[in-house]
N, C-alpha and C. Protein backbone atom coordinates (compact mmCIF):
# COMPACT_ATOMS: atom_id res chain seq x y z
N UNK A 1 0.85 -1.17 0.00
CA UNK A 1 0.00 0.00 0.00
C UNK A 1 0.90 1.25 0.00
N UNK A 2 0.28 2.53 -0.81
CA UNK A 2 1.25 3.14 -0.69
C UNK A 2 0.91 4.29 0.21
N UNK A 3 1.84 5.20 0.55
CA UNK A 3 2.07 6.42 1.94
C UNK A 3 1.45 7.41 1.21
N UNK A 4 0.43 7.72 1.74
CA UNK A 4 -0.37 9.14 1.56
C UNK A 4 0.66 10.19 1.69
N UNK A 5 0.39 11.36 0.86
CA UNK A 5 1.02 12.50 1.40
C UNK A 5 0.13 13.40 1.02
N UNK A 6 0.02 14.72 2.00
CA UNK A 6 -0.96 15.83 1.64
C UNK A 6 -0.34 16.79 0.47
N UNK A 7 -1.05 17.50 -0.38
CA UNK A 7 -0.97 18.15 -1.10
C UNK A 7 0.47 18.99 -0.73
N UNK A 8 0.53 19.54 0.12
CA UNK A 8 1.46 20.71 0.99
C UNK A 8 2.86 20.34 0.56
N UNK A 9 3.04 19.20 1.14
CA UNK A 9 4.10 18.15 1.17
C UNK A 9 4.72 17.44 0.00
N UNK A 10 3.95 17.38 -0.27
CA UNK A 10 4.02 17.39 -2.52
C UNK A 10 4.88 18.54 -3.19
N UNK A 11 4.33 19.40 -2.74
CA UNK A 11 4.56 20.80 -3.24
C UNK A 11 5.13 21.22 -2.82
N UNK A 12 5.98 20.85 -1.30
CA UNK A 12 7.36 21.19 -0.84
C UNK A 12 8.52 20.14 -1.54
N UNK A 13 7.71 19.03 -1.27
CA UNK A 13 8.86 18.07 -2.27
C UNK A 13 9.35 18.43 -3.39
N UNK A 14 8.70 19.34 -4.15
CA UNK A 14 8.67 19.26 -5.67
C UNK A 14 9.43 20.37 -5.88
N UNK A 15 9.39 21.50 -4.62
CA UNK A 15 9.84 23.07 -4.88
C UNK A 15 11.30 22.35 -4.74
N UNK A 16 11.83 21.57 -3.16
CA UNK A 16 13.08 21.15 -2.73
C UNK A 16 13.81 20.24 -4.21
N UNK A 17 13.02 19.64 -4.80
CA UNK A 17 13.74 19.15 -5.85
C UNK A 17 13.98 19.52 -6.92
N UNK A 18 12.95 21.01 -7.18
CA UNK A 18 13.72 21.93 -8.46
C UNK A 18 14.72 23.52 -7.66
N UNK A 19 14.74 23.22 -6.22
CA UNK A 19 15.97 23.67 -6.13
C UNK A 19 17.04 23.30 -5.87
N UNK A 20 17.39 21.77 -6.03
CA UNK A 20 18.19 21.25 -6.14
C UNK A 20 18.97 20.92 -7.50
N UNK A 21 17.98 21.46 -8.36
CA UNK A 21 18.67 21.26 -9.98
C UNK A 21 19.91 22.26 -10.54
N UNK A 22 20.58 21.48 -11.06
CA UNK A 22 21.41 22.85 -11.53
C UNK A 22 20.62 23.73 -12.76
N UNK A 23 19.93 23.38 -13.11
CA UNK A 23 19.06 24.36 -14.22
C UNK A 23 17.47 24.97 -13.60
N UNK A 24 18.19 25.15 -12.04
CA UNK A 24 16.91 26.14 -11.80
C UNK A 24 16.05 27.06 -12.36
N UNK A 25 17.57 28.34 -12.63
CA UNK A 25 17.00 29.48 -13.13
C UNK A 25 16.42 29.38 -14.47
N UNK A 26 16.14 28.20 -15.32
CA UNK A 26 15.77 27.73 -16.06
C UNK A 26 14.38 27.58 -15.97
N UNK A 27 14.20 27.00 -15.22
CA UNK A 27 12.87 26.51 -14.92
C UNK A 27 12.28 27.02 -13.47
N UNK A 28 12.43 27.97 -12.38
CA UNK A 28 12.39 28.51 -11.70
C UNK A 28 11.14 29.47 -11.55
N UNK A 29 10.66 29.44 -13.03
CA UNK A 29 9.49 30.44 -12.99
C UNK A 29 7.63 30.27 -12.78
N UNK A 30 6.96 30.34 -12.06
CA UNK A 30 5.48 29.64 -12.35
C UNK A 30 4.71 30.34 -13.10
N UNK A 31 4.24 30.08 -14.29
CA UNK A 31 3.34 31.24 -14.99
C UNK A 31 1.89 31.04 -14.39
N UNK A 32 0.54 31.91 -14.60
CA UNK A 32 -0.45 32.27 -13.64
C UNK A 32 -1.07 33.01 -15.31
N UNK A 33 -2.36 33.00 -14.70
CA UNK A 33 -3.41 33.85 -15.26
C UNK A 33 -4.05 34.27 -14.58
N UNK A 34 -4.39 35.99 -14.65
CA UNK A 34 -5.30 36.19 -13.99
C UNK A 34 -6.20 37.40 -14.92
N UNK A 35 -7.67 36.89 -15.11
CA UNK A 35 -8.29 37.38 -16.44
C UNK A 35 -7.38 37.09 -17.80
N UNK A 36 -7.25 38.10 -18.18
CA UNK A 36 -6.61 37.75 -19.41
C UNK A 36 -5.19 38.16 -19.75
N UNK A 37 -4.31 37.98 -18.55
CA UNK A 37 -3.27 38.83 -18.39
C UNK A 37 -2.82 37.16 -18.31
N UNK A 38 -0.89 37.31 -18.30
CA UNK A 38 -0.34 35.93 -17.99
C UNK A 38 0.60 36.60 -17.30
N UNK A 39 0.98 35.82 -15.92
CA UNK A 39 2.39 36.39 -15.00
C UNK A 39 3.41 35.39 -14.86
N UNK A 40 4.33 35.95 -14.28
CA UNK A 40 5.35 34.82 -14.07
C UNK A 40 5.90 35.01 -12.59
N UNK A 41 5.68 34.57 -11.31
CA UNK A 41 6.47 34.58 -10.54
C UNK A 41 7.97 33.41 -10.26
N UNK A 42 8.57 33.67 -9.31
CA UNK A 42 9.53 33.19 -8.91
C UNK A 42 9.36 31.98 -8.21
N UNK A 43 9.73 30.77 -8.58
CA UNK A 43 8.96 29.34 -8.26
C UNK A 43 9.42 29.97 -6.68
N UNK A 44 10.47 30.33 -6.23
CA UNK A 44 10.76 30.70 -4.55
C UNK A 44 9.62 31.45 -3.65
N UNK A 45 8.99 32.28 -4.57
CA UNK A 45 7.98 33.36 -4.24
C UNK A 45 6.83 33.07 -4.47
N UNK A 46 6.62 31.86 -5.46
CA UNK A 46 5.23 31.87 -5.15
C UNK A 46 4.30 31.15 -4.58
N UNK A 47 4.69 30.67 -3.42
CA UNK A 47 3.95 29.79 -2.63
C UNK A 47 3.15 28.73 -2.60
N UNK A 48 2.13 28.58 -1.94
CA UNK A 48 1.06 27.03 -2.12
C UNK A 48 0.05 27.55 -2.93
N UNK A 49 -0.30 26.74 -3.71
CA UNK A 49 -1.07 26.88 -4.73
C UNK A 49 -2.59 25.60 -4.51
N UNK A 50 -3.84 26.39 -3.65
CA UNK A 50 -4.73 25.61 -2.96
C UNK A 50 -5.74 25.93 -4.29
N UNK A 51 -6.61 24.57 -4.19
CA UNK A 51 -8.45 25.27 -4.54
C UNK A 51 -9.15 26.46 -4.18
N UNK A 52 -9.85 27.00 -4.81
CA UNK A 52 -10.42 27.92 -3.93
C UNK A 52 -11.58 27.46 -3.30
N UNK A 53 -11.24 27.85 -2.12
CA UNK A 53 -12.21 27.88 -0.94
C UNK A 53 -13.02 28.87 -0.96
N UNK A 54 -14.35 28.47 0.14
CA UNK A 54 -15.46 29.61 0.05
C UNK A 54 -14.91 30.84 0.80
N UNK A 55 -15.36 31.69 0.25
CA UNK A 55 -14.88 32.99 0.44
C UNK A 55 -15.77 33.92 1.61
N UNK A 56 -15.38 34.24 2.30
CA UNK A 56 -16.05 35.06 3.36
C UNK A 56 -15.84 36.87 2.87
N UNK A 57 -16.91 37.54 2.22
CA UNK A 57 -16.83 38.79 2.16
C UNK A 57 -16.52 39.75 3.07
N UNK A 58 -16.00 40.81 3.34
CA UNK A 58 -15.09 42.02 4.15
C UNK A 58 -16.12 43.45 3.62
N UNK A 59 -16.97 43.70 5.06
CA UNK A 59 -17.72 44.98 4.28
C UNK A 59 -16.51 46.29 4.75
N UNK A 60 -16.99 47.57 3.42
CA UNK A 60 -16.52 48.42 3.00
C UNK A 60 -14.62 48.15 2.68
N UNK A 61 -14.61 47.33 2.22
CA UNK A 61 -13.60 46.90 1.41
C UNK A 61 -13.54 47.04 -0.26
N UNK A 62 -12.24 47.34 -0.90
CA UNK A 62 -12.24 47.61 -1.96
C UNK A 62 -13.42 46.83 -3.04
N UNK A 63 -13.47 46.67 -3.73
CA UNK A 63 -13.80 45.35 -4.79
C UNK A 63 -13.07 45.03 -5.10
N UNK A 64 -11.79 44.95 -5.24
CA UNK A 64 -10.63 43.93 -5.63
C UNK A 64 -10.41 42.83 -4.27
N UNK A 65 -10.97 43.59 -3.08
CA UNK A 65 -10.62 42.42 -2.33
C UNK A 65 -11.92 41.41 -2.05
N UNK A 66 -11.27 40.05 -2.59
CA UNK A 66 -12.10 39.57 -2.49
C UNK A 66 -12.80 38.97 -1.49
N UNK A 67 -12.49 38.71 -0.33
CA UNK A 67 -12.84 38.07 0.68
C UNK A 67 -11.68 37.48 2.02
N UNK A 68 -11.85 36.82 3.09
CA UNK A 68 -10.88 36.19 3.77
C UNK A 68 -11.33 34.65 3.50
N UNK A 69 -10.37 33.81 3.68
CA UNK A 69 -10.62 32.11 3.01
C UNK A 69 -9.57 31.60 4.66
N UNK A 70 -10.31 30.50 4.79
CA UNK A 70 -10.09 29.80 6.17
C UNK A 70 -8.87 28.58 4.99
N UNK A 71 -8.05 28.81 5.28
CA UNK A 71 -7.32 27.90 4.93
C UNK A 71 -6.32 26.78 6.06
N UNK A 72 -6.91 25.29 6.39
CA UNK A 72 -6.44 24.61 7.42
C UNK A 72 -6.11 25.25 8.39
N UNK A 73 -7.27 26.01 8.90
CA UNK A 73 -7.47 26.73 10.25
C UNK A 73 -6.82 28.16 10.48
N UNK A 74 -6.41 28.83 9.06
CA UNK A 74 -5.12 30.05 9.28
C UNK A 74 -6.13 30.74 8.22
N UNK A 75 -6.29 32.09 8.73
CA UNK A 75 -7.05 33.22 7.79
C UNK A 75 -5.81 33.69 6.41
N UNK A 76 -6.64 33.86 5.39
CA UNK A 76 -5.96 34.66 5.07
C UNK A 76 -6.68 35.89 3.84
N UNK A 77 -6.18 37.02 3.93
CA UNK A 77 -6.66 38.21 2.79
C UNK A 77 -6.62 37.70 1.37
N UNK A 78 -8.04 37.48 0.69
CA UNK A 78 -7.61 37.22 -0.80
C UNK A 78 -8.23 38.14 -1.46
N UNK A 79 -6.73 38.81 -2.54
CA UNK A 79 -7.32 39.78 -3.29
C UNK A 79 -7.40 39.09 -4.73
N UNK A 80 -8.39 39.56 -5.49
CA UNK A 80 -8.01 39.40 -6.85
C UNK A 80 -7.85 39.80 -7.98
N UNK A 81 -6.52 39.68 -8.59
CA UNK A 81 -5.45 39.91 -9.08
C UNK A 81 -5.83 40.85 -10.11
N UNK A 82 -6.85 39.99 -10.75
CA UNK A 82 -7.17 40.77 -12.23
C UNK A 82 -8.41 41.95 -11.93
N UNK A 83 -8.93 42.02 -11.01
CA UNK A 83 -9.48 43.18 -10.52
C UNK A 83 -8.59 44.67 -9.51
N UNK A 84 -7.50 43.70 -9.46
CA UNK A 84 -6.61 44.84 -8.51
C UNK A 84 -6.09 45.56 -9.86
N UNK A 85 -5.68 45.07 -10.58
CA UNK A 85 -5.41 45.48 -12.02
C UNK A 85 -6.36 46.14 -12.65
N UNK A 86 -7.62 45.78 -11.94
CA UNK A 86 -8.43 46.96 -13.05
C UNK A 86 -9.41 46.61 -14.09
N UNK A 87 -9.13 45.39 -14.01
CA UNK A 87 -9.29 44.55 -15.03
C UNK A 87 -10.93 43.53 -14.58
N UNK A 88 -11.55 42.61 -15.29
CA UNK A 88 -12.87 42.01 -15.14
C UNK A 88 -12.62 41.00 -13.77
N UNK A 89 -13.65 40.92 -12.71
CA UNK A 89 -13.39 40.14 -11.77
C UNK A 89 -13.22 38.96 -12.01
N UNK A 90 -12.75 38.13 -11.52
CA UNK A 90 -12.02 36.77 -11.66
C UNK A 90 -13.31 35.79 -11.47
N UNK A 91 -13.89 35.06 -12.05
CA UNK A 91 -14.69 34.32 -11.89
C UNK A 91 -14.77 32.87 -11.00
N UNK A 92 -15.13 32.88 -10.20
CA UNK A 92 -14.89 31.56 -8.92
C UNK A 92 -15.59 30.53 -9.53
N UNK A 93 -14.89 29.59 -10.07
CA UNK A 93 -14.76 28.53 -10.71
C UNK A 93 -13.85 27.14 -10.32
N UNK A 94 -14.48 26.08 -10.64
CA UNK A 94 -12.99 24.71 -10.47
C UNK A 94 -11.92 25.20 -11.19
N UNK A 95 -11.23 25.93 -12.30
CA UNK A 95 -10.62 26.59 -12.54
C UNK A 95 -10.12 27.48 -11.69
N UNK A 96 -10.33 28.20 -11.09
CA UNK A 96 -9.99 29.18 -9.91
C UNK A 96 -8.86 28.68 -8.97
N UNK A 97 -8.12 29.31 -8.98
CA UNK A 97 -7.10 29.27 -7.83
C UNK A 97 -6.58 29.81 -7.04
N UNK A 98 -6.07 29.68 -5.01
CA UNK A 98 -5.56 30.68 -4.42
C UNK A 98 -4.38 30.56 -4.60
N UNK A 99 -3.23 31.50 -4.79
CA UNK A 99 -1.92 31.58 -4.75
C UNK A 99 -1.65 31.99 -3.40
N UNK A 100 -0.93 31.05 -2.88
CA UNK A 100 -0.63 31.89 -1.33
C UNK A 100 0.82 32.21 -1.21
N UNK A 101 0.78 33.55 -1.10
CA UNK A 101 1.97 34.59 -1.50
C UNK A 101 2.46 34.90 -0.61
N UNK A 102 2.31 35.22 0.89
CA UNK A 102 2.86 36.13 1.43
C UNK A 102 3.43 35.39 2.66
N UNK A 103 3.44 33.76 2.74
CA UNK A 103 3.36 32.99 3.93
C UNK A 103 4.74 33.32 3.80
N UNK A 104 5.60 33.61 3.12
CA UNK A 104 7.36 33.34 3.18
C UNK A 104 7.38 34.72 3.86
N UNK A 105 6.66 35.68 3.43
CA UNK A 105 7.70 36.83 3.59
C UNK A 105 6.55 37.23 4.84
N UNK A 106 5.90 36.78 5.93
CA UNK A 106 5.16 37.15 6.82
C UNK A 106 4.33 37.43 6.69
N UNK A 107 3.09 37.18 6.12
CA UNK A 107 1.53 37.49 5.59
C UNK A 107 1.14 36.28 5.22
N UNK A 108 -0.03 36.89 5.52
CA UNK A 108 -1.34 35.52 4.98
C UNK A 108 -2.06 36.44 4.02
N UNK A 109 -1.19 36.75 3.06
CA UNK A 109 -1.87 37.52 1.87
C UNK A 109 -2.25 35.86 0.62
N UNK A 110 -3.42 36.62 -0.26
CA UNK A 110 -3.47 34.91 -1.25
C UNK A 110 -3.86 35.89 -2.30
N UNK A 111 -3.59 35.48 -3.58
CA UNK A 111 -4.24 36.13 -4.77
C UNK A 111 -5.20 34.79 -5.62
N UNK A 112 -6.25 35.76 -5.46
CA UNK A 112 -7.33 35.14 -6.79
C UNK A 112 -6.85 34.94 -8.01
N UNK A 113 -6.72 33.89 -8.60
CA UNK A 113 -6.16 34.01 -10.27
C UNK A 113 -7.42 33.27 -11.11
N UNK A 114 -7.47 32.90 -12.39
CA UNK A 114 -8.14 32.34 -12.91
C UNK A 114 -7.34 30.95 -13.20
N UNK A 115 -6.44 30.89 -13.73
CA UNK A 115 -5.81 29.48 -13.58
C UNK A 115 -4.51 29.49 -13.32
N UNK A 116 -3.75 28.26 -13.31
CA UNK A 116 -2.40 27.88 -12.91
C UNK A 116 -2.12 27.62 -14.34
N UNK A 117 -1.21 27.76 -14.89
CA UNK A 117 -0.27 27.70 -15.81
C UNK A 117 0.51 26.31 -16.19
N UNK A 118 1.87 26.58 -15.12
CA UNK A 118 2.47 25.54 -14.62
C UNK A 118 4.04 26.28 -14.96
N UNK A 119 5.21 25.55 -15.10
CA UNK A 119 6.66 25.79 -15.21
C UNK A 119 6.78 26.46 -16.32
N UNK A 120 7.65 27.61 -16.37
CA UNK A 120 7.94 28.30 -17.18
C UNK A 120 9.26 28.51 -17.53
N UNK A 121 9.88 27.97 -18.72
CA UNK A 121 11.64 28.04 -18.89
C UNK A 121 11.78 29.51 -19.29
N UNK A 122 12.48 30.65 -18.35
CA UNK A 122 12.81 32.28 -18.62
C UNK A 122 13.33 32.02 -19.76
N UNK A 123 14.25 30.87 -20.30
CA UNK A 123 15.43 30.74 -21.37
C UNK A 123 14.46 30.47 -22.99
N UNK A 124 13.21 30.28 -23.02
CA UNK A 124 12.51 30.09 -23.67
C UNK A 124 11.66 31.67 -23.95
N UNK A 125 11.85 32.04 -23.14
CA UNK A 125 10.78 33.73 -23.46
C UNK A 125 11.68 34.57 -24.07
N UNK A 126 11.56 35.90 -24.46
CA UNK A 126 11.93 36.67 -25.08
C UNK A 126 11.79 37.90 -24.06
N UNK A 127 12.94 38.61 -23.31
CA UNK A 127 12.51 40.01 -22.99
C UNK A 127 12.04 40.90 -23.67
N UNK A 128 11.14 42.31 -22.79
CA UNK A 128 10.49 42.97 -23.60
C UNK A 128 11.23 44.14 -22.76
N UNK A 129 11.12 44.89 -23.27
CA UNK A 129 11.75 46.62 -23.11
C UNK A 129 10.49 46.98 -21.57
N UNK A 130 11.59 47.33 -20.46
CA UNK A 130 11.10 47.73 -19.31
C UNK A 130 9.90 49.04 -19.96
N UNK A 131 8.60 48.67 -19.01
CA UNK A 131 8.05 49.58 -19.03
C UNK A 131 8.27 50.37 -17.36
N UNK A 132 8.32 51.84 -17.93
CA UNK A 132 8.44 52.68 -16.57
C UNK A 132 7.15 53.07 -16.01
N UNK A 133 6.13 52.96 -16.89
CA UNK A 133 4.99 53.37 -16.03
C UNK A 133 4.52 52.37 -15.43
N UNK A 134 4.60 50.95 -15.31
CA UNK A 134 4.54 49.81 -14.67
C UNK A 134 5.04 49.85 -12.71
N UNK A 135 4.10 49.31 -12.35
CA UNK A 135 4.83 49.48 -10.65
C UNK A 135 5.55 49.03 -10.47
N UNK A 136 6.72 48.96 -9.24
CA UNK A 136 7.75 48.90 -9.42
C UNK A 136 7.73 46.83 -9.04
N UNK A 137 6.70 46.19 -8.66
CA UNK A 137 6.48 44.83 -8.35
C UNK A 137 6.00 44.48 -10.06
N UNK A 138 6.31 44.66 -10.93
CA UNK A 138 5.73 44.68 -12.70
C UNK A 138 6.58 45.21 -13.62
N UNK A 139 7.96 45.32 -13.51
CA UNK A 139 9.00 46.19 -14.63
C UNK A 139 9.20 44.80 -15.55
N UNK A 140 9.18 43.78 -15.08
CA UNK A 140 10.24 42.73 -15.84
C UNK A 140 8.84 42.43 -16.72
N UNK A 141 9.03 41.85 -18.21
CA UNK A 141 8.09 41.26 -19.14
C UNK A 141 9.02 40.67 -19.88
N UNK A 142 8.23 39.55 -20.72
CA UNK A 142 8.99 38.75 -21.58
C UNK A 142 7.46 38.18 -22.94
N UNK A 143 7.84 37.78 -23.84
CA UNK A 143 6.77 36.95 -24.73
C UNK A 143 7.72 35.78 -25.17
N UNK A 144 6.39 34.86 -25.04
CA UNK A 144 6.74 33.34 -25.93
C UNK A 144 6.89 33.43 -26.89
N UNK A 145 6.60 32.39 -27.24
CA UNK A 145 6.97 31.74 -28.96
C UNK A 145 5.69 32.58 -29.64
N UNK A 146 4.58 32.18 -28.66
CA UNK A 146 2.90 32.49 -29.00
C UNK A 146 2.34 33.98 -29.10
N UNK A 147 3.59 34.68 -28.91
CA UNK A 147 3.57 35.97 -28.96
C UNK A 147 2.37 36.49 -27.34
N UNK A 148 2.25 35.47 -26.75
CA UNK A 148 1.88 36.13 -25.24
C UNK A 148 2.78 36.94 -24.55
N UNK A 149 2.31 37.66 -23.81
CA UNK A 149 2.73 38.69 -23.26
C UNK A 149 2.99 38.32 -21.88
N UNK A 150 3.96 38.32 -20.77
CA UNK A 150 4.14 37.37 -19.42
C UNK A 150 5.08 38.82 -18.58
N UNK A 151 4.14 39.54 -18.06
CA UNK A 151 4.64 39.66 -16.64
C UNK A 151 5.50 39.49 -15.39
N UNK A 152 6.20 39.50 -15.08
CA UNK A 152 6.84 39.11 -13.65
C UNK A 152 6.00 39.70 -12.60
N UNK A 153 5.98 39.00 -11.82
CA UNK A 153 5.21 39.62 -10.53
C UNK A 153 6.42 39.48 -9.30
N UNK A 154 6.69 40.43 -8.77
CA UNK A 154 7.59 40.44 -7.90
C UNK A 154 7.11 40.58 -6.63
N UNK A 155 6.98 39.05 -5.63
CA UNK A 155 6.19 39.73 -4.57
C UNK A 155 6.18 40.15 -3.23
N UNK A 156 7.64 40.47 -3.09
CA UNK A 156 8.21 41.09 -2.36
C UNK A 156 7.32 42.57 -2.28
N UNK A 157 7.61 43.17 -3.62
CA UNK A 157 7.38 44.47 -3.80
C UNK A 157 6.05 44.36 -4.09
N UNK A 158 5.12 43.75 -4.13
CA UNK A 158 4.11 43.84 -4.29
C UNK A 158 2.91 44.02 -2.52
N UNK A 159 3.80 43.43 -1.86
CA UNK A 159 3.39 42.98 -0.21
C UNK A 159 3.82 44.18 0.17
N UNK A 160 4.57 45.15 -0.32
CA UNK A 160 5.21 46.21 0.39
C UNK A 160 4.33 47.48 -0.37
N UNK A 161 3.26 47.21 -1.65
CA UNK A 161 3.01 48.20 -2.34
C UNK A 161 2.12 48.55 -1.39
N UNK A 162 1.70 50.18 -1.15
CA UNK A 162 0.62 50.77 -0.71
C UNK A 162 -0.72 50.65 -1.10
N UNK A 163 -0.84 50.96 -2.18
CA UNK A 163 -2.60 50.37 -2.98
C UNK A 163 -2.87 49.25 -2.51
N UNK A 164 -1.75 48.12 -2.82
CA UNK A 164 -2.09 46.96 -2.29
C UNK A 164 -2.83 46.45 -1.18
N UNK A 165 -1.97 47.18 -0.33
CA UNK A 165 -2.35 47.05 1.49
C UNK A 165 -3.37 48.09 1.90
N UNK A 166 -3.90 48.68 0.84
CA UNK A 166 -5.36 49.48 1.31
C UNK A 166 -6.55 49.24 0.92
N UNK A 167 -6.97 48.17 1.69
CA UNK A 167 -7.77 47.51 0.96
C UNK A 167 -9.47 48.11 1.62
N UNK A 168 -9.75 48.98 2.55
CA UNK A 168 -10.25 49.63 2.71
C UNK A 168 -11.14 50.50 1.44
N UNK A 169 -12.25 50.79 1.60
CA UNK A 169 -13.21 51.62 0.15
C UNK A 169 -13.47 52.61 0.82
């Protein structure tokens, strides 16, 4: 019979064994959708990647934020992504996913996305010319083969942005 393991544990296994590769920075990247945008974080940065759970609404809160989600007994803030952007709300779907972002760097921040992607080789994209009007957690871009357009999300600087953390209306 074989040894159960929880999701968590999977997904630590899997991070510990592509940082053990010598062709990390290769493959190091997770691409994301959120609406119709595509991102790329830092496989280091971007945390557990759960179902979405039912969502508990936050009155006089932005509309980008979407709710708090009880995740194995630990709260956490989920905003979403493609509405913080500005962009059409993210539709809560089996498709739907929480990104949980902020557990490394001290937060129980999670972003709403529309789907998971999966591994992204940087050595396969194409840089694109820094945009400056971009925040400063959004300078880096690259396109595929497919001529998509891919984001970096940096989320260091994104946990530290002000808009971000005012989630207040």
């Amino acid at each position: 019979m074989t040894k159960k393991i929880s999701l968590h544990e999977f997904q630590s296994y899997l991070a510990a064994r592509l940082a053990g590769t010598s062709n990390q920075s290769s493959a190091g990247l997770l691409g994301i959708q959120a609406g119709s945008d595509f991102w790329l974080l830092d496989l280091a940065d971007s945390g557990e990647i759960v179902p979405l759970s039912p969502l508990t609404k936050v009155p006089l809160t932005k509309p980008w934020f979407a709710g708090i989600a009880n995740i194995r007994g630990n709260l956490y803030s989920v905003v979403d992504l493609s509405a913080f952007l500005g962009k059409d709300v993210t539709p809560q779907n089996t498709s739907s996913r929480l990104l949980l972002i902020g557990t490394r760097h001290g937060s129980n921040a999670a972003l709403l996305v529309t789907r998971m992607i999966g591994l992204r080789n940087v050595e396969a994209l194409n840089p694109e010319p820094q945009n400056g009007a971009a925040p400063a957690w959004a300078h880096e871009a690259y396109t595929d083969n497919e001529g998509r357009r891919w984001n970096k999300l940096k989320v260091r600087e994104l946990l530290a942005d002000e808009a971000f953390m005012d989630i207040g209306a």
